[in-house]
C-alpha atoms as a PDB file:
ATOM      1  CA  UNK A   1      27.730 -26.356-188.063  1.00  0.00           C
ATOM      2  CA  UNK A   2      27.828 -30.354-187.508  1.00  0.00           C
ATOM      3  CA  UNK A   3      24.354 -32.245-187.610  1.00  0.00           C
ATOM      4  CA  UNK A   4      23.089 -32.753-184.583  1.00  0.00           C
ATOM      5  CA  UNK A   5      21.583 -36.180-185.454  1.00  0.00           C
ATOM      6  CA  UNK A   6      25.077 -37.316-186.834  1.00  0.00           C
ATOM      7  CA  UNK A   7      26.569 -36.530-183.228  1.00  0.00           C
ATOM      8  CA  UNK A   8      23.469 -38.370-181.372  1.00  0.00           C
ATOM      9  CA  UNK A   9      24.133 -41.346-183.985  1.00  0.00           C
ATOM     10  CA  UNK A  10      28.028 -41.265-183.289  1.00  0.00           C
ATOM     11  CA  UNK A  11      27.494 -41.155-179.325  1.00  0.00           C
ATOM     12  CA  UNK A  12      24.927 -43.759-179.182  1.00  0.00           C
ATOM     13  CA  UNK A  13      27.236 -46.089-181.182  1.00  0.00           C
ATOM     14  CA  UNK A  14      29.905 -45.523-178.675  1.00  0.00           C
ATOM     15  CA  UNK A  15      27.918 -45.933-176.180  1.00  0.00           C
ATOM     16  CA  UNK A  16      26.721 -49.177-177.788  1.00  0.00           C
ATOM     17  CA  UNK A  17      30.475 -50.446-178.470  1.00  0.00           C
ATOM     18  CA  UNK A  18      31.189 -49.817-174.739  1.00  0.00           C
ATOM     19  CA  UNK A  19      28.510 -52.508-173.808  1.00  0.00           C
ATOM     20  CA  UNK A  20      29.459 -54.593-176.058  1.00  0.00           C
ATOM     21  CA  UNK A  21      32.768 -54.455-174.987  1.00  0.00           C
ATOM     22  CA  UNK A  22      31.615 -54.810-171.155  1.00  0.00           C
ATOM     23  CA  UNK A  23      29.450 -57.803-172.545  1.00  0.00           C
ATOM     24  CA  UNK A  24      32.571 -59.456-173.770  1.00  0.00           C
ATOM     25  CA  UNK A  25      34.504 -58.726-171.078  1.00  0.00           C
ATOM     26  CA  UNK A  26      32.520 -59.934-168.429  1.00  0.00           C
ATOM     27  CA  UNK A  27      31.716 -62.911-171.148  1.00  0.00           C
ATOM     28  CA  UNK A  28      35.313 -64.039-170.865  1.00  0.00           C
ATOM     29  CA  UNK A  29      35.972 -63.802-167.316  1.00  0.00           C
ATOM     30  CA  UNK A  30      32.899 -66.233-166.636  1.00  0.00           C
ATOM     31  CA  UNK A  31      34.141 -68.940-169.627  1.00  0.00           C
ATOM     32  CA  UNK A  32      37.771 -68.460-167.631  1.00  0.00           C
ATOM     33  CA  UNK A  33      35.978 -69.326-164.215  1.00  0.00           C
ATOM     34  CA  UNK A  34      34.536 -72.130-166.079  1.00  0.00           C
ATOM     35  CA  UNK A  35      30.829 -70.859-165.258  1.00  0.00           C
ATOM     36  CA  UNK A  36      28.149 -71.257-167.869  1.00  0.00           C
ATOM     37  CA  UNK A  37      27.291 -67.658-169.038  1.00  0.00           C
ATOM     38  CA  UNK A  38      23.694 -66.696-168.682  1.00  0.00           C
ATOM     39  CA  UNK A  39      21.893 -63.928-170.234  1.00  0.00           C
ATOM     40  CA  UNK A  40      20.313 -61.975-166.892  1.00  0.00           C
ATOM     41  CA  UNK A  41      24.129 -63.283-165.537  1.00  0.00           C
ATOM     42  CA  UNK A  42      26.362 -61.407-167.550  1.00  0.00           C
ATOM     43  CA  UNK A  43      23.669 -58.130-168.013  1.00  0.00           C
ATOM     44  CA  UNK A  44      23.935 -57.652-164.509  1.00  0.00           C
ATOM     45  CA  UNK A  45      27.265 -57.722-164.150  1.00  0.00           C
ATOM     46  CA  UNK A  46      28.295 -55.663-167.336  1.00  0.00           C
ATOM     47  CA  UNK A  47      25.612 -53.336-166.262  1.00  0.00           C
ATOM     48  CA  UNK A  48      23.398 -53.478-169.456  1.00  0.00           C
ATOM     49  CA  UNK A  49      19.634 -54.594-169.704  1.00  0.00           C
ATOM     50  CA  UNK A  50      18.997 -57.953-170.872  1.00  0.00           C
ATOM     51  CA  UNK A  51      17.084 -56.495-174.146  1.00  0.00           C
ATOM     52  CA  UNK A  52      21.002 -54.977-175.325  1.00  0.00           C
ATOM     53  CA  UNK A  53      22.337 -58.321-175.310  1.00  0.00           C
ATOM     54  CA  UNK A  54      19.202 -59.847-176.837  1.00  0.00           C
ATOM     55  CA  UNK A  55      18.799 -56.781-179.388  1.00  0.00           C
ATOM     56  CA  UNK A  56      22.697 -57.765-180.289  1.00  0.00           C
ATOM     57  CA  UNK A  57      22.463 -61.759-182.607  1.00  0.00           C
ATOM     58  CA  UNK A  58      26.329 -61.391-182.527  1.00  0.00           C
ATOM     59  CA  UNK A  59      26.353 -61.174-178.764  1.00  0.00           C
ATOM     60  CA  UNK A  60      23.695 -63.966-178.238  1.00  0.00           C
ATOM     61  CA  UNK A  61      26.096 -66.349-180.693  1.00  0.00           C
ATOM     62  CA  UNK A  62      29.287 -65.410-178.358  1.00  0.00           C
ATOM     63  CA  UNK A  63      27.037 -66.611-175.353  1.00  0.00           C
ATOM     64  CA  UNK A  64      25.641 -69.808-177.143  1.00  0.00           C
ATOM     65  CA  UNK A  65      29.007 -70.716-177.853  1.00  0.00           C
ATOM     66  CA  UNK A  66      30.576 -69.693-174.692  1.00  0.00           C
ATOM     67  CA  UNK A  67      27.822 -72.456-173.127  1.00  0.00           C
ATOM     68  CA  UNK A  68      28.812 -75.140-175.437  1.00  0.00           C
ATOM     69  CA  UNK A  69      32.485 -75.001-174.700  1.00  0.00           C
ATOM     70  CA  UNK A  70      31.847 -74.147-170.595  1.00  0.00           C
ATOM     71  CA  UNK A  71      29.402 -77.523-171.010  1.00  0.00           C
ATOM     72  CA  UNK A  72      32.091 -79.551-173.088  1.00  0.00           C
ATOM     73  CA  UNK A  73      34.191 -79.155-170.321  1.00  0.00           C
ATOM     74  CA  UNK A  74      32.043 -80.072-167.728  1.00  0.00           C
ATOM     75  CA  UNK A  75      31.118 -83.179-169.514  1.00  0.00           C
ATOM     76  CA  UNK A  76      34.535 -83.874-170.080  1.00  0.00           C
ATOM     77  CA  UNK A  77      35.266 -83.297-166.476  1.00  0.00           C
ATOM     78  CA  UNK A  78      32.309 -85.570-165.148  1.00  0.00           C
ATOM     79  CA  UNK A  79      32.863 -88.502-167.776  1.00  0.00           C
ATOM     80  CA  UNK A  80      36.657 -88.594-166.182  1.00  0.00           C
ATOM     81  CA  UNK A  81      35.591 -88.366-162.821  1.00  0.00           C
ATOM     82  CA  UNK A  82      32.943 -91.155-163.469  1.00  0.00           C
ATOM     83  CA  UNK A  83      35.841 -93.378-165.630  1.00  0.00           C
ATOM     84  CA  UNK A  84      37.476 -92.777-161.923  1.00  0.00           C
ATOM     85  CA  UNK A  85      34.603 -93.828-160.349  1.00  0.00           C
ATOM     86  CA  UNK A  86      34.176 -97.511-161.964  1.00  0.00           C
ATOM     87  CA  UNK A  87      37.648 -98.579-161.818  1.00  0.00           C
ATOM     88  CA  UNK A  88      37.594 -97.684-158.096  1.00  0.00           C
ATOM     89  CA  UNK A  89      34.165 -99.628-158.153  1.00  0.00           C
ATOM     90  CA  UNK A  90      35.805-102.368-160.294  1.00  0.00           C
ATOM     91  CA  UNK A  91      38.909-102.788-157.258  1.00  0.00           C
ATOM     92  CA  UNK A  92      35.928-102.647-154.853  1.00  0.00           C
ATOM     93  CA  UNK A  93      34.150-105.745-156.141  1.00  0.00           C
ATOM     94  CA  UNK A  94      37.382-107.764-156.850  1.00  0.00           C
ATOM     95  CA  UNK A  95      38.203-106.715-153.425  1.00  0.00           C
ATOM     96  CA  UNK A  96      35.045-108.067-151.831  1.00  0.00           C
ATOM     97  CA  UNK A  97      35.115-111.132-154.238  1.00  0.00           C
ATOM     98  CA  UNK A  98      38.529-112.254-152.751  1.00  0.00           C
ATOM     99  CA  UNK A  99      37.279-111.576-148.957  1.00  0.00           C
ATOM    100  CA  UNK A 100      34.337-113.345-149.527  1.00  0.00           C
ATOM    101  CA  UNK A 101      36.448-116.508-151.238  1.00  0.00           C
ATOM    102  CA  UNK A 102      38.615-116.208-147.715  1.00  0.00           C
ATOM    103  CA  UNK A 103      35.657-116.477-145.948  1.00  0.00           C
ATOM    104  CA  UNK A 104      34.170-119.172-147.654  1.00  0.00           C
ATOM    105  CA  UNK A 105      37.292-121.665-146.659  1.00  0.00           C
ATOM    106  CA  UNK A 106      37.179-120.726-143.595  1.00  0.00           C
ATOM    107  CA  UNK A 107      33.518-121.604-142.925  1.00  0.00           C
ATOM    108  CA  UNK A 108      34.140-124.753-144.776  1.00  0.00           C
ATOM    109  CA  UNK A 109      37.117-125.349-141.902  1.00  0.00           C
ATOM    110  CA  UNK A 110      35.360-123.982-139.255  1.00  0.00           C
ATOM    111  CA  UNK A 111      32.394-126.117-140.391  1.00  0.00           C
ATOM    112  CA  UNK A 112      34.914-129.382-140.188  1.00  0.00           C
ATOM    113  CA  UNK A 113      36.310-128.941-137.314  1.00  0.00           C
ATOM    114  CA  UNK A 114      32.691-128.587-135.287  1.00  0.00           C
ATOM    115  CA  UNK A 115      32.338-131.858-136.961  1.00  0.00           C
ATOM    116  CA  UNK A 116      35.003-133.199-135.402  1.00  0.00           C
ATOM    117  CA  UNK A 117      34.174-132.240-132.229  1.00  0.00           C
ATOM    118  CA  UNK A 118      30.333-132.764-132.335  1.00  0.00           C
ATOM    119  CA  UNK A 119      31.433-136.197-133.340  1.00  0.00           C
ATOM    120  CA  UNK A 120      34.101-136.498-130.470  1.00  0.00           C
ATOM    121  CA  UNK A 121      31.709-135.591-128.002  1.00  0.00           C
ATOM    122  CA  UNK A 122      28.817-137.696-129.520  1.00  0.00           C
ATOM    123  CA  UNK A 123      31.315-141.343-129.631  1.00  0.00           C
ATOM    124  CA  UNK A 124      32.505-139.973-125.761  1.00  0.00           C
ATOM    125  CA  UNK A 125      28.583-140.249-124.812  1.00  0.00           C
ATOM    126  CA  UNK A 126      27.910-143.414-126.230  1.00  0.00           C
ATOM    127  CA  UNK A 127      30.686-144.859-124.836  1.00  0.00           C
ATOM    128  CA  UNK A 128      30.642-143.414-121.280  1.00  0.00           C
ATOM    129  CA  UNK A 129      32.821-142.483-118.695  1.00  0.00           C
ATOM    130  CA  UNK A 130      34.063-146.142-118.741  1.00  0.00           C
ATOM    131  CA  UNK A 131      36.141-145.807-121.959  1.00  0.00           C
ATOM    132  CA  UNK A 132      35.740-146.167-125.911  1.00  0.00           C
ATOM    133  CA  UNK A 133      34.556-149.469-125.942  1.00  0.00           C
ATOM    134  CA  UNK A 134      32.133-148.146-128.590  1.00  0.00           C
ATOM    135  CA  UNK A 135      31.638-151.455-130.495  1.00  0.00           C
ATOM    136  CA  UNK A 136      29.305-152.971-128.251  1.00  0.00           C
ATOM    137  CA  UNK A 137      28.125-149.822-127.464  1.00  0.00           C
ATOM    138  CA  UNK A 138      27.019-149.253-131.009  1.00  0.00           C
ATOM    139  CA  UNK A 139      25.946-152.682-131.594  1.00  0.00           C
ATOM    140  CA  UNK A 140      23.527-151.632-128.542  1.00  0.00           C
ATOM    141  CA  UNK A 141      22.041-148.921-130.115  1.00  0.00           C
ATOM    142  CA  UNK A 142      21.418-150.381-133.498  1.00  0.00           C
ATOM    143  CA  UNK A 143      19.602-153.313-131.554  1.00  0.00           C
ATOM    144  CA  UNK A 144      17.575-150.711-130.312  1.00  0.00           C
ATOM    145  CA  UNK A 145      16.796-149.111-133.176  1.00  0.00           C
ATOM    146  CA  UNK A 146      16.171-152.309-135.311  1.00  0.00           C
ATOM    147  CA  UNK A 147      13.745-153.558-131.989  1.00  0.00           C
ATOM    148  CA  UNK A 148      11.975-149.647-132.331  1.00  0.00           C
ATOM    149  CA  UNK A 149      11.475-150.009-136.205  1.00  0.00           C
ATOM    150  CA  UNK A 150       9.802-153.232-135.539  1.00  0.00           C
ATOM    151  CA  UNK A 151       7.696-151.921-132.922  1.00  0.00           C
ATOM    152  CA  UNK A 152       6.460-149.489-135.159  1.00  0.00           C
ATOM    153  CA  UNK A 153       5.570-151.400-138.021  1.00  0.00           C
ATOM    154  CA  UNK A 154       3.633-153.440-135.559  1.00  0.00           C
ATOM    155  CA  UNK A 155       2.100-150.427-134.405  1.00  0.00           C
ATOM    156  CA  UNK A 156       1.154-149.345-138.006  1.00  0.00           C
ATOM    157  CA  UNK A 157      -0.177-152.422-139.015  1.00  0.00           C
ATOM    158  CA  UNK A 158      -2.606-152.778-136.112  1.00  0.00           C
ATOM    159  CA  UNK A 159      -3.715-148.852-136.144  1.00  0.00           C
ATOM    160  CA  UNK A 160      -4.205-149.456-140.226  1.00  0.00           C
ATOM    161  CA  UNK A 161      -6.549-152.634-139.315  1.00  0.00           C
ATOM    162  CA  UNK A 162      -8.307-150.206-136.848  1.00  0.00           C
ATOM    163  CA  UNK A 163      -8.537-148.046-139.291  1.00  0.00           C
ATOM    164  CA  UNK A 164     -10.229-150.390-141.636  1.00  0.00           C
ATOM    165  CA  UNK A 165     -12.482-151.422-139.188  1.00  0.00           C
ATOM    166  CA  UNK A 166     -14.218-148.324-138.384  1.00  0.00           C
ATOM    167  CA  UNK A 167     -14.311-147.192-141.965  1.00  0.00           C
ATOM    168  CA  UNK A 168     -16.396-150.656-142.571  1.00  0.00           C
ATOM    169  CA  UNK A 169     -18.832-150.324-139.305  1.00  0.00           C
ATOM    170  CA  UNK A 170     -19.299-146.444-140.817  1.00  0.00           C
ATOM    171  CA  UNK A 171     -20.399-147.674-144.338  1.00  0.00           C
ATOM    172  CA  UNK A 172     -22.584-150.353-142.064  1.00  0.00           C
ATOM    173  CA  UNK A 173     -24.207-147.365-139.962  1.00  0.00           C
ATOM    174  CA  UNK A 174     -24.659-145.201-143.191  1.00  0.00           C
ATOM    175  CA  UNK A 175     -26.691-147.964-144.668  1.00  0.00           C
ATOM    176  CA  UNK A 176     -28.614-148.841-141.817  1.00  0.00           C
ATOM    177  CA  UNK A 177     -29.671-145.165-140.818  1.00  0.00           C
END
C-alpha cells in the first residue's frame, strides 16, 4: 500500500508547480503589456494568495526583475520623449527669437516714420497756412525763447533777493523776541 503522506507531499507539490506556473504566466503577460508587475497584481490574477508568491524567493526575484526591465523601458521611453521635447523647445525659442528680431525693425521703422510725420506736421504749424517760410518763422521762436530765458533769470534773481531778505528780517525777529 503507498504512503499516504508521500501522496499528500506529491499533490501539494503539484499543486504548488501549478501556481507557480500561473505566477509566471500571468508574470509574462504583464512585462509583454509593458505594466510593472505588482505582488497583490499578479496574485489576483493567477488566483494565488499573496503569502505563495512571498513564501516563493525565486518568484519574488522573477518579479523584482520583471520591475527593473518594465522601469528601464519606461525610462527609456520618457528620456526619448523628453530629448523630443527640447529640440521642439529649442525650434520654439529660435522661432520666437527671429519674430521678435522682425519686430524689432519694424518698430525701429515704424518709430521713423512717426518722426517724420510728427516733424512734418510740427514745421507745417510753425509755418502756417501761408507757406514754409520757416526761417523767419524759426528765428521768431528762438527770439522768444532767448526773451523767456531772460525773463526768468530776472525772475530768479529778484525771488532769490526776496528770499534773502526775509531769511535776514527772520534772524532779526529771532533775536529780538
Amino acid at each position: 500500500m503507498a504512503d499516504p503522506a508521500a501522496h499528500l507531499a506529491r499533490l501539494r507539490r503539484a499543486d504548488s508547480q501549478a501556481k507557480t506556473a500561473r505566477v509566471r504566466a500571468v508574470l509574462q503577460a504583464l512585462a509583454a503589456a509593458g505594466q510593472p508587475p505588482g505582488i497583490s497584481l499578479l496574485a489576483r490574477r493567477a488566483g494565488v494568495s499573496r503569502r505563495f508568491i512571498y513564501d516563493h524567493p525565486e518568484l519574488r526575484a522573477e518579479i523584482a526583475h520583471q520591475a527593473a526591465q518594465v522601469a528601464g523601458q519606461h525610462a527609456g521611453a520618457v528620456t526619448a520623449s523628453a530629448t523630443v521635447t527640447a529640440a521642439s523647445l529649442r525650434a520654439d525659442l529660435e522661432n520666437a527669437k527671429a519674430r521678435n528680431r522682425r519686430l524689432e525693425a519694424e518698430l525701429t521703422g515704424l518709430r521713423r516714420r512717426l518722426g517724420e510725420v510728427i516733424g512734418r506736421d510740427v514745421l507745417a504749424e510753425i509755418s502756417g497756412p501761408e507757406g514754409p517760410d520757416t526761417a523767419s518763422r524759426v528765428s521768431q521762436l528762438e527770439q522768444a525763447l532767448f526773451e523767456a530765458h531772460e525773463a526768468l533769470a530776472r525772475r530768479t534773481e529778484e525771488l532769490e533777493a526776496a528770499r534773502q531778505i526775509n531769511r535776514e528780517l527772520m534772524a532779526r525777529l529771532n533775536r529780538e523776541g
